[in-house]
C-alpha atoms as a PDB file:
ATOM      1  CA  UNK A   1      74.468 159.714 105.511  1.00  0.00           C
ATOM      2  CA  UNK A   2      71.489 160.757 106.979  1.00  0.00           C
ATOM      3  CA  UNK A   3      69.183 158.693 104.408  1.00  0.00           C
ATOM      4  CA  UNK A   4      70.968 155.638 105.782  1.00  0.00           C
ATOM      5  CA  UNK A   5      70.442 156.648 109.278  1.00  0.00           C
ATOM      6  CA  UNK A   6      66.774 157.202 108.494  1.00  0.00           C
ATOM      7  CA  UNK A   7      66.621 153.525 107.044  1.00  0.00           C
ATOM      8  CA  UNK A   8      68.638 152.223 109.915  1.00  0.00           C
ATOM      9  CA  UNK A   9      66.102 153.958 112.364  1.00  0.00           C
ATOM     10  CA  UNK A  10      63.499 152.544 110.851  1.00  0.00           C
ATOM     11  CA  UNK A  11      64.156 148.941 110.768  1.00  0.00           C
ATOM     12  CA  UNK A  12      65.413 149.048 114.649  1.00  0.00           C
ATOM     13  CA  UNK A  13      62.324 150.380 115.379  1.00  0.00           C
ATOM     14  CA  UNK A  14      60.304 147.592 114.217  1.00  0.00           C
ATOM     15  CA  UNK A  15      63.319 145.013 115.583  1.00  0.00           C
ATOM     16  CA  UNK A  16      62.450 146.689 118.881  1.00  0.00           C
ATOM     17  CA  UNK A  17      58.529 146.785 118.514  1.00  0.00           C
ATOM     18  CA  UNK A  18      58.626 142.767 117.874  1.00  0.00           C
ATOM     19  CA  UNK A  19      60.975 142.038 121.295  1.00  0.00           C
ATOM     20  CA  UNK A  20      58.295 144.392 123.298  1.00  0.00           C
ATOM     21  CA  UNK A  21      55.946 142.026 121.232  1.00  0.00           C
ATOM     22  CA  UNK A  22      57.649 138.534 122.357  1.00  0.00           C
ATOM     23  CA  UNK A  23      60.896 139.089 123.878  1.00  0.00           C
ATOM     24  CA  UNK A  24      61.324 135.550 124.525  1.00  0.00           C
ATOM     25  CA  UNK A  25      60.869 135.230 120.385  1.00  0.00           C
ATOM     26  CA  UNK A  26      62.414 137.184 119.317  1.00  0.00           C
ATOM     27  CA  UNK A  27      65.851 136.585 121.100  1.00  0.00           C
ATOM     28  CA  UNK A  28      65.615 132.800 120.129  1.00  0.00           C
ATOM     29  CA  UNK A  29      64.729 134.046 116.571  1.00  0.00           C
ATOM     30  CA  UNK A  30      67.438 136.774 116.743  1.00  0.00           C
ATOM     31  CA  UNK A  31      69.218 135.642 113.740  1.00  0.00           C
ATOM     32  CA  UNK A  32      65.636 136.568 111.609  1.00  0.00           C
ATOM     33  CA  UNK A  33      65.746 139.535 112.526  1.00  0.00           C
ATOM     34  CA  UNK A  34      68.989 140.837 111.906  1.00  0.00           C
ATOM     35  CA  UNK A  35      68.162 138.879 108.333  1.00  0.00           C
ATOM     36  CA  UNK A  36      65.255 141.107 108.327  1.00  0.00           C
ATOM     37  CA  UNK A  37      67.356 144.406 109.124  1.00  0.00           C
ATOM     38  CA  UNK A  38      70.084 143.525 106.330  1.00  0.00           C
ATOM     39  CA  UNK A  39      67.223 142.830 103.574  1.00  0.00           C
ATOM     40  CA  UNK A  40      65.170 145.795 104.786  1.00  0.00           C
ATOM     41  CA  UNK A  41      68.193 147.990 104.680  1.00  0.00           C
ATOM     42  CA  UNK A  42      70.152 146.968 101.506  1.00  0.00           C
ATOM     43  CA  UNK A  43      67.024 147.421  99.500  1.00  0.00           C
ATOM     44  CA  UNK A  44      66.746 150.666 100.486  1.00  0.00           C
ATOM     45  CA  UNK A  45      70.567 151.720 100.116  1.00  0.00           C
ATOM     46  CA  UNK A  46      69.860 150.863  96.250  1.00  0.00           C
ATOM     47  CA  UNK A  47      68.104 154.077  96.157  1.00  0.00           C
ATOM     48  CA  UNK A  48      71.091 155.839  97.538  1.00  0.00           C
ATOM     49  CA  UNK A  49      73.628 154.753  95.805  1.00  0.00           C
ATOM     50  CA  UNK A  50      71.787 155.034  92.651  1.00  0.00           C
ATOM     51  CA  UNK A  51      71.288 158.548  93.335  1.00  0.00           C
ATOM     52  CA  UNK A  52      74.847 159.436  94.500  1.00  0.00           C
ATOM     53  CA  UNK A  53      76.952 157.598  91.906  1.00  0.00           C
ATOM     54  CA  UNK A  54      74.820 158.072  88.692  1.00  0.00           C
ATOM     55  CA  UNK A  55      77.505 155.472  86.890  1.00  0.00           C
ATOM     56  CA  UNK A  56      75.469 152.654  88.922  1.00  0.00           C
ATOM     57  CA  UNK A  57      72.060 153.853  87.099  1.00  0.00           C
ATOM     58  CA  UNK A  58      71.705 151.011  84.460  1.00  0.00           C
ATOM     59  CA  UNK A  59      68.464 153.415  83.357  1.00  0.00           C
ATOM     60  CA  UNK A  60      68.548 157.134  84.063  1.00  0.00           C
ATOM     61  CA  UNK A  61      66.002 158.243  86.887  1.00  0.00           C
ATOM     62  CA  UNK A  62      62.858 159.893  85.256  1.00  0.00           C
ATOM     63  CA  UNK A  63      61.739 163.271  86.724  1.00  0.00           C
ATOM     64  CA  UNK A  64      58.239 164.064  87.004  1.00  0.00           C
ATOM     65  CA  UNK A  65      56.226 167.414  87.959  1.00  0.00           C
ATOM     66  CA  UNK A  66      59.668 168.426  88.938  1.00  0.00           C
ATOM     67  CA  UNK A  67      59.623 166.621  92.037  1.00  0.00           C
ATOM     68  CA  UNK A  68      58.731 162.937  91.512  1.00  0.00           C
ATOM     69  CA  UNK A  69      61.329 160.799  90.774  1.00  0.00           C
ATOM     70  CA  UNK A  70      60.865 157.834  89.292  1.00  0.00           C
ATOM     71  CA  UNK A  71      63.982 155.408  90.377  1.00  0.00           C
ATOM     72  CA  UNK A  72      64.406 152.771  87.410  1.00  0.00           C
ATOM     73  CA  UNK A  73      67.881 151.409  88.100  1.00  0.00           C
ATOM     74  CA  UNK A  74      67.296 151.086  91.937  1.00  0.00           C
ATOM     75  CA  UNK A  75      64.028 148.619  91.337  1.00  0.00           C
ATOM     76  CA  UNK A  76      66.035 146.610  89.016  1.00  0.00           C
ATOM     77  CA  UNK A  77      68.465 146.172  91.651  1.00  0.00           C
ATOM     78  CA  UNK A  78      65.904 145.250  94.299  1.00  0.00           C
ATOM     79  CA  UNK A  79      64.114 142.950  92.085  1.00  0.00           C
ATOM     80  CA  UNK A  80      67.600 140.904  91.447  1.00  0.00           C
ATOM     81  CA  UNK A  81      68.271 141.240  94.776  1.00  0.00           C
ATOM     82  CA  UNK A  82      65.312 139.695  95.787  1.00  0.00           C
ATOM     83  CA  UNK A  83      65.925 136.926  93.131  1.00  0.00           C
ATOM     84  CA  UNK A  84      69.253 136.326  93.928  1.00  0.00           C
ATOM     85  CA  UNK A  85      68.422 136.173  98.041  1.00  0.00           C
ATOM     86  CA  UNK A  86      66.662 133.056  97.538  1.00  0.00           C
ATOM     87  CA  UNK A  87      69.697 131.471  97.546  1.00  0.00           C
ATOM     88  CA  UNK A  88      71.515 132.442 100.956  1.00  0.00           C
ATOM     89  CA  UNK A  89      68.507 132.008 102.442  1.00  0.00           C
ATOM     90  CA  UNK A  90      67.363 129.039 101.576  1.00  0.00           C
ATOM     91  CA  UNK A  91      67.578 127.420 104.743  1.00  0.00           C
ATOM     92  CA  UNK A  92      65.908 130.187 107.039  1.00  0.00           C
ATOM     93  CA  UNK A  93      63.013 131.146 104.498  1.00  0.00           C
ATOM     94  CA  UNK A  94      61.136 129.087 101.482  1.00  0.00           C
ATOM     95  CA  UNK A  95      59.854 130.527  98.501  1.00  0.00           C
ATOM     96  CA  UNK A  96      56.331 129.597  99.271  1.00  0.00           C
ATOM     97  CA  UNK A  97      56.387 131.569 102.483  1.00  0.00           C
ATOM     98  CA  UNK A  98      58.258 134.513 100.427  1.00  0.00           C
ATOM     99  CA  UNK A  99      54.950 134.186  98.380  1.00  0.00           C
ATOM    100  CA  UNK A 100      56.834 133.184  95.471  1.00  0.00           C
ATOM    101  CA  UNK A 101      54.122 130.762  93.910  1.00  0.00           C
ATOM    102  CA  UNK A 102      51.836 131.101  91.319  1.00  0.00           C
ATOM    103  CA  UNK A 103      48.661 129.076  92.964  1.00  0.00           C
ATOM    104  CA  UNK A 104      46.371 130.503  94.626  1.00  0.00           C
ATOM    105  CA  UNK A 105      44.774 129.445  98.400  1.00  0.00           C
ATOM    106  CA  UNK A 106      41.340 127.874  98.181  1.00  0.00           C
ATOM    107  CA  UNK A 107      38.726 130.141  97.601  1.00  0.00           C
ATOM    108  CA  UNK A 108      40.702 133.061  97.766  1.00  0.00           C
ATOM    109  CA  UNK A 109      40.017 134.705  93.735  1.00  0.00           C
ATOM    110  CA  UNK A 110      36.714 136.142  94.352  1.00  0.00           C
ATOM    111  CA  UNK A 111      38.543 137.784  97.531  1.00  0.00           C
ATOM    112  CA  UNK A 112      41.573 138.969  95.489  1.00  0.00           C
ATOM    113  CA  UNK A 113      39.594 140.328  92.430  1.00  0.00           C
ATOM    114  CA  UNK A 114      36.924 141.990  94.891  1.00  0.00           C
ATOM    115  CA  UNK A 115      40.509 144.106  96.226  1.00  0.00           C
ATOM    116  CA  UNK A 116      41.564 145.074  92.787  1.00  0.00           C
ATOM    117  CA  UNK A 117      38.194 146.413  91.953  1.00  0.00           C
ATOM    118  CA  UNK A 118      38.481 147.939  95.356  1.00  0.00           C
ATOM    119  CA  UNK A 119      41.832 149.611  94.913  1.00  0.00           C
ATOM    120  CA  UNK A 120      40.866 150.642  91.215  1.00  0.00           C
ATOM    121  CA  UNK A 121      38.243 152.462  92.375  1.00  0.00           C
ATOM    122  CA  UNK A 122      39.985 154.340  95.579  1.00  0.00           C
ATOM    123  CA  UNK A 123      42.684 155.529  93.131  1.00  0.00           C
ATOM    124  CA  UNK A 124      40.789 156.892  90.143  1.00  0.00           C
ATOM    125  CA  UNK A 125      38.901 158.628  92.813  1.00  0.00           C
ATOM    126  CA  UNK A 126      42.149 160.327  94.096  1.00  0.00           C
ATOM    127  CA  UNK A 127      43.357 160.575  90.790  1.00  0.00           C
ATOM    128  CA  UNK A 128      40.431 162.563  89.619  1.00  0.00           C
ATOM    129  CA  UNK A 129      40.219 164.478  92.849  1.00  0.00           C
ATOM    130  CA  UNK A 130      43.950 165.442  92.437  1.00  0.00           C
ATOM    131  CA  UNK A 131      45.131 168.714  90.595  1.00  0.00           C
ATOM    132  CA  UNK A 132      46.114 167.902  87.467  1.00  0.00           C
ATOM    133  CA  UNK A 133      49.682 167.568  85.481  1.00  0.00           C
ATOM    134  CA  UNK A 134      50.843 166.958  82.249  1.00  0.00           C
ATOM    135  CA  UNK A 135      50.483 163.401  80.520  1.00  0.00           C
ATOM    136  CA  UNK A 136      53.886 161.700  80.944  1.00  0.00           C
ATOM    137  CA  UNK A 137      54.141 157.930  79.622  1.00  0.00           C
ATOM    138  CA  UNK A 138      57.163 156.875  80.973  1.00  0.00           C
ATOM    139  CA  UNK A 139      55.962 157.747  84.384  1.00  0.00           C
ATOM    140  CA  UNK A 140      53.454 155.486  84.011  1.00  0.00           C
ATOM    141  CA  UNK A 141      54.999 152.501  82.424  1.00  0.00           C
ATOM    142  CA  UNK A 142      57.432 152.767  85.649  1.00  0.00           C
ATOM    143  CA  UNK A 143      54.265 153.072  88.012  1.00  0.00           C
ATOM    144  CA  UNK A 144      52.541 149.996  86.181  1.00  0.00           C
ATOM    145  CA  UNK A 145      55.665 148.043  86.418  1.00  0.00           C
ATOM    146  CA  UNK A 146      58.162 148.734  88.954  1.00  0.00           C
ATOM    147  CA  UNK A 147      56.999 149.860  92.752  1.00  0.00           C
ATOM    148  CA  UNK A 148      54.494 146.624  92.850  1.00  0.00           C
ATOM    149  CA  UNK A 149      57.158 144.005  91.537  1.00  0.00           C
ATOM    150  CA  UNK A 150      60.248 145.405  94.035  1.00  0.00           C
ATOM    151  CA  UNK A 151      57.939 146.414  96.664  1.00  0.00           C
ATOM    152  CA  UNK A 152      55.976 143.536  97.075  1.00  0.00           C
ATOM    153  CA  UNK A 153      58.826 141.193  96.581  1.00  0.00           C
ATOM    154  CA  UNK A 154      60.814 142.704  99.553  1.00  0.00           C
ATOM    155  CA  UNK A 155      57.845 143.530 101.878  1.00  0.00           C
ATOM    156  CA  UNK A 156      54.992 141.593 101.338  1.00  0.00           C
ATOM    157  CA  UNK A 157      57.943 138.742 100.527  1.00  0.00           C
ATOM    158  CA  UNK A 158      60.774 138.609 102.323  1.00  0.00           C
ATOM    159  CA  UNK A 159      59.902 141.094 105.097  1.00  0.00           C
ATOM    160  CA  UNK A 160      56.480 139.710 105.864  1.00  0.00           C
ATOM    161  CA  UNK A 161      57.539 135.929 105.535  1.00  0.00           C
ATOM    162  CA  UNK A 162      60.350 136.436 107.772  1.00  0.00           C
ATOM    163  CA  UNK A 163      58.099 138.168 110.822  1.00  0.00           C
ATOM    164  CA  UNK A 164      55.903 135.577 110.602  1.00  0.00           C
ATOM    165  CA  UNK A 165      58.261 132.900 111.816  1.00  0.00           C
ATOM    166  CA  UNK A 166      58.200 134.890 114.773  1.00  0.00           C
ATOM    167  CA  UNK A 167      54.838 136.045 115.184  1.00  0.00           C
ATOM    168  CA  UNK A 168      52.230 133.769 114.653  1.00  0.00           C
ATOM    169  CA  UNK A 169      48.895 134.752 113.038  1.00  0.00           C
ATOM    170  CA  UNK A 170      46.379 135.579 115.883  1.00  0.00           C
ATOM    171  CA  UNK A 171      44.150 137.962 114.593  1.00  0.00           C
ATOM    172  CA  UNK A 172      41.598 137.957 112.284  1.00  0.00           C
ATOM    173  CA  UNK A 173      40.136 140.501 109.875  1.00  0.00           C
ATOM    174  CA  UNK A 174      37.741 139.918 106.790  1.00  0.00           C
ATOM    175  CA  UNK A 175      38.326 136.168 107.546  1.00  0.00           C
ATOM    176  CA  UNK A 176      41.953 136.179 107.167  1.00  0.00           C
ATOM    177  CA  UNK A 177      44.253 135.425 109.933  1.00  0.00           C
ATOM    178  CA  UNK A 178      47.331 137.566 109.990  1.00  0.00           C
ATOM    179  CA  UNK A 179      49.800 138.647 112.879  1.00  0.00           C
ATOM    180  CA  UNK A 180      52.108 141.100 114.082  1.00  0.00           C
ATOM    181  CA  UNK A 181      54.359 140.311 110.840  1.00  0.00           C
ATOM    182  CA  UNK A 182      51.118 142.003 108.957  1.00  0.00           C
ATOM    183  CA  UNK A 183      51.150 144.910 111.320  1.00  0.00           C
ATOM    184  CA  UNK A 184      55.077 145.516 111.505  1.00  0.00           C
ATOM    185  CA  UNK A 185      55.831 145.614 108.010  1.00  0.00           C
ATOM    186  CA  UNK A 186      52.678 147.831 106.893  1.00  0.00           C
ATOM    187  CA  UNK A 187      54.460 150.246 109.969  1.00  0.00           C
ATOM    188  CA  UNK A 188      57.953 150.251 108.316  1.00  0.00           C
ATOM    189  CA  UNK A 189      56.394 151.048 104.507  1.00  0.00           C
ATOM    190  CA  UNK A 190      54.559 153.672 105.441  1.00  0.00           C
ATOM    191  CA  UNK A 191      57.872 154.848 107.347  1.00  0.00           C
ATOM    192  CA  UNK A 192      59.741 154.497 104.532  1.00  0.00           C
ATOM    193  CA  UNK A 193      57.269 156.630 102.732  1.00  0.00           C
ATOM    194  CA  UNK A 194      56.816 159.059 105.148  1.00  0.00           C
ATOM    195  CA  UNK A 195      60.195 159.221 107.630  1.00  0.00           C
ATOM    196  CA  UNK A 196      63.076 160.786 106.812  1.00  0.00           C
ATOM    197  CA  UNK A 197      66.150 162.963 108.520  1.00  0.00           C
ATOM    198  CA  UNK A 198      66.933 166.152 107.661  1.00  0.00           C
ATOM    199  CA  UNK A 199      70.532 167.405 106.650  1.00  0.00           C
ATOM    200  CA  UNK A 200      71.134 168.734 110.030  1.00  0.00           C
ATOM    201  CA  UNK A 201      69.600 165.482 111.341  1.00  0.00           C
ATOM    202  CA  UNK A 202      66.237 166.423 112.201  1.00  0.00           C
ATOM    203  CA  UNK A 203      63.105 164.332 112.421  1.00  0.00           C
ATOM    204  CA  UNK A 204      61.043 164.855 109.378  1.00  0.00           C
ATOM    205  CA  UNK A 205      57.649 163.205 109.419  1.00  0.00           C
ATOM    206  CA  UNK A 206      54.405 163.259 107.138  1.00  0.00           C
ATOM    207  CA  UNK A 207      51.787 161.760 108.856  1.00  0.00           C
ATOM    208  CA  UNK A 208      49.320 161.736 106.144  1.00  0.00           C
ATOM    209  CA  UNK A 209      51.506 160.320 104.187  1.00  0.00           C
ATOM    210  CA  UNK A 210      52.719 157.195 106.852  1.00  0.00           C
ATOM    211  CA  UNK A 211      49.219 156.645 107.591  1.00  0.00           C
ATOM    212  CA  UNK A 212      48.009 156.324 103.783  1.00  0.00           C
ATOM    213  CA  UNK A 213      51.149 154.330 102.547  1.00  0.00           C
ATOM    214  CA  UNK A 214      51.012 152.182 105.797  1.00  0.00           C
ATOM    215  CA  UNK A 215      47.270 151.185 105.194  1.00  0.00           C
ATOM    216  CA  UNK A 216      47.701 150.297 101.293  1.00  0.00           C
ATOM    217  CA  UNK A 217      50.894 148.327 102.694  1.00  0.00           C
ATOM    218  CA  UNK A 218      48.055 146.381 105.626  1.00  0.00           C
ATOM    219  CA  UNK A 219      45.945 145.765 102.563  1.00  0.00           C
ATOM    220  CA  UNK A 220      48.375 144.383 100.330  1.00  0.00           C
ATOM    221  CA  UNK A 221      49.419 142.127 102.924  1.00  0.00           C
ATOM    222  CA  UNK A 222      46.191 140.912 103.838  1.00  0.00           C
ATOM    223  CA  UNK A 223      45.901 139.489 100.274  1.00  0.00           C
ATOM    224  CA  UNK A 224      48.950 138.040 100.348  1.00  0.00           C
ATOM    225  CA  UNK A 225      48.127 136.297 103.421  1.00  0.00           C
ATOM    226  CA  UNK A 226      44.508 135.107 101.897  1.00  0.00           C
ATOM    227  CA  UNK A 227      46.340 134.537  98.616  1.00  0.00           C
ATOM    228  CA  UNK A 228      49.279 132.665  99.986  1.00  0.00           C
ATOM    229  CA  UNK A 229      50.975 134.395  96.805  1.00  0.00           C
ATOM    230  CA  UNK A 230      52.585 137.685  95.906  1.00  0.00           C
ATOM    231  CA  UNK A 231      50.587 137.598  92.576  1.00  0.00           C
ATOM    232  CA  UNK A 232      47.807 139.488  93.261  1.00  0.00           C
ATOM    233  CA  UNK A 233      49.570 142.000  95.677  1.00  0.00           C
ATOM    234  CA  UNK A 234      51.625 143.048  93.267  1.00  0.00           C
ATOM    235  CA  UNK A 235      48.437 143.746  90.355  1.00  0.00           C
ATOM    236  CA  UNK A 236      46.926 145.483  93.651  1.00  0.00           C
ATOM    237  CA  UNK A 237      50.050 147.748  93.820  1.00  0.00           C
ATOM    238  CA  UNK A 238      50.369 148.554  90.295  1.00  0.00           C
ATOM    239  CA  UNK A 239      46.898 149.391  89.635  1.00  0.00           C
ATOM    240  CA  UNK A 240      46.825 151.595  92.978  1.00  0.00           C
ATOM    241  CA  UNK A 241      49.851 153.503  91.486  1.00  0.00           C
ATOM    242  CA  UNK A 242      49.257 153.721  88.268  1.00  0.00           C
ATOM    243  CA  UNK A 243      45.455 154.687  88.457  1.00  0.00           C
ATOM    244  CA  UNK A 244      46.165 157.285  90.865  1.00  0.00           C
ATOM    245  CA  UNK A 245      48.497 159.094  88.547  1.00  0.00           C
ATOM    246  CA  UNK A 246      46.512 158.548  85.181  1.00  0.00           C
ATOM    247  CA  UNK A 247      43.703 160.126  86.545  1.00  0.00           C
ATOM    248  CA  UNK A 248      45.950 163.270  87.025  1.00  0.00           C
ATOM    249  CA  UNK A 249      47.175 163.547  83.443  1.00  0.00           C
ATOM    250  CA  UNK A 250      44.528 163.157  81.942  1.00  0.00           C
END
């Protein structure tokens, strides 16, 4: 129970950061965000349930360093969820501003591959800098695979497309325009990374940890917005991951 109330807090939060943004938008565009709490909240309960009721684990979590763990069956639940969302949806929220597209906005390669060099480099260099463990290929497979295909799908996708109806892209950073859709979502990632209750309900929070996850999460987005596509976030995401922990095994 108190994982669910740490998801729950988390996704007011940002409901109640965009009405202090634009009240008046955000009550005619209510109906987005309570969209916006279910997705942001059901993905996460696929963690939860995964972990409670082991019969709903189509793949049995992998344990790493004896305290990673490496949630298969709960990313193959997001990623159909996300899928399978399109549907419902439909009307409110298009794949192309989900990101769902394979072409790419004018000019926007040399920008994209300039990030993935970028985020190569940043996470060997943690990698390297990190203490080491033992070699571990499953870990990695998952790493290379699953956090940047559910992730970006659900944040950079859904979460991001949906804030943007709201807020509309007013700032500008490295030449791409973004808004407080960018800003919001990064927030609740590194939240969800970071945030959680305690059994007896207190606030737990690793700032290091928000901060870090909540930047990659900016970045990420800020591709996707130069991109127009969730194809290079998600390459950005899986080298990140999987970089940073190969450098540690090896």
């Amino acid at each position: 129970m108190n994982e669910l109330l740490g998801y729950l807090l988390i996704f007011t939060f940002i409901i109640i950061c965009s009405f202090i943004i634009d009240y008046k938008k955000s009550i005619k565009f209510r109906y987005v965000l309570l969209i916006f709490l279910l997705i942001g909240f059901i993905d996460c309960l696929f963690y939860s349930i995964t972990m409670a009721f082991p019969n709903t684990q189509i793949i049995k979590p992998h344990i790493w360093n004896d305290n990673l763990y490496f949630n298969w069956s709960a990313k193959i639940y997001s990623i159909i969820f996300a899928l399978i969302l399109l549907i419902p949806v439909k009307n409110i929220i298009v794949p192309d501003e989900i990101g769902l597209r394979i072409k790419q906005n004018k000019s926007s390669l040399k920008f994209s591959l300039i990030f993935l060099i970028f985020f190569f480099v940043v996470a060997s260099i943690i990698g390297i800098l990190s203490s080491k463990s033992s070699f571990n290929t499953e870990a990695l497979l998952f790493l290379a695979i699953m956090p940047g295909l559910s992730e970006e799908l659900i944040y950079r996708g859904y979460l991001l497309g949906l804030l943007n109806k709201i807020h509309p892209r007013r700032f500008k950073l490295l030449g791409i325009y973004f808004g407080w859709g960018t800003i919001l979502t990064s927030i609740a990632f590194g939240l969800l990374h970071g945030f959680q209750l305690s059994d007896n309900y207190q606030l737990l929070l690793d700032l290091f940890i928000v901060l870090s996850t909540g930047i990659y999460g900016f970045f990420y987005a800020l591709i996707r917005e130069r991109s127009g596509s969730l194809i290079f976030p998600v390459i950005a995401h899986s080298i990140a991951d999987f970089f940073n922990f190969f450098f540690r095994m090896v």
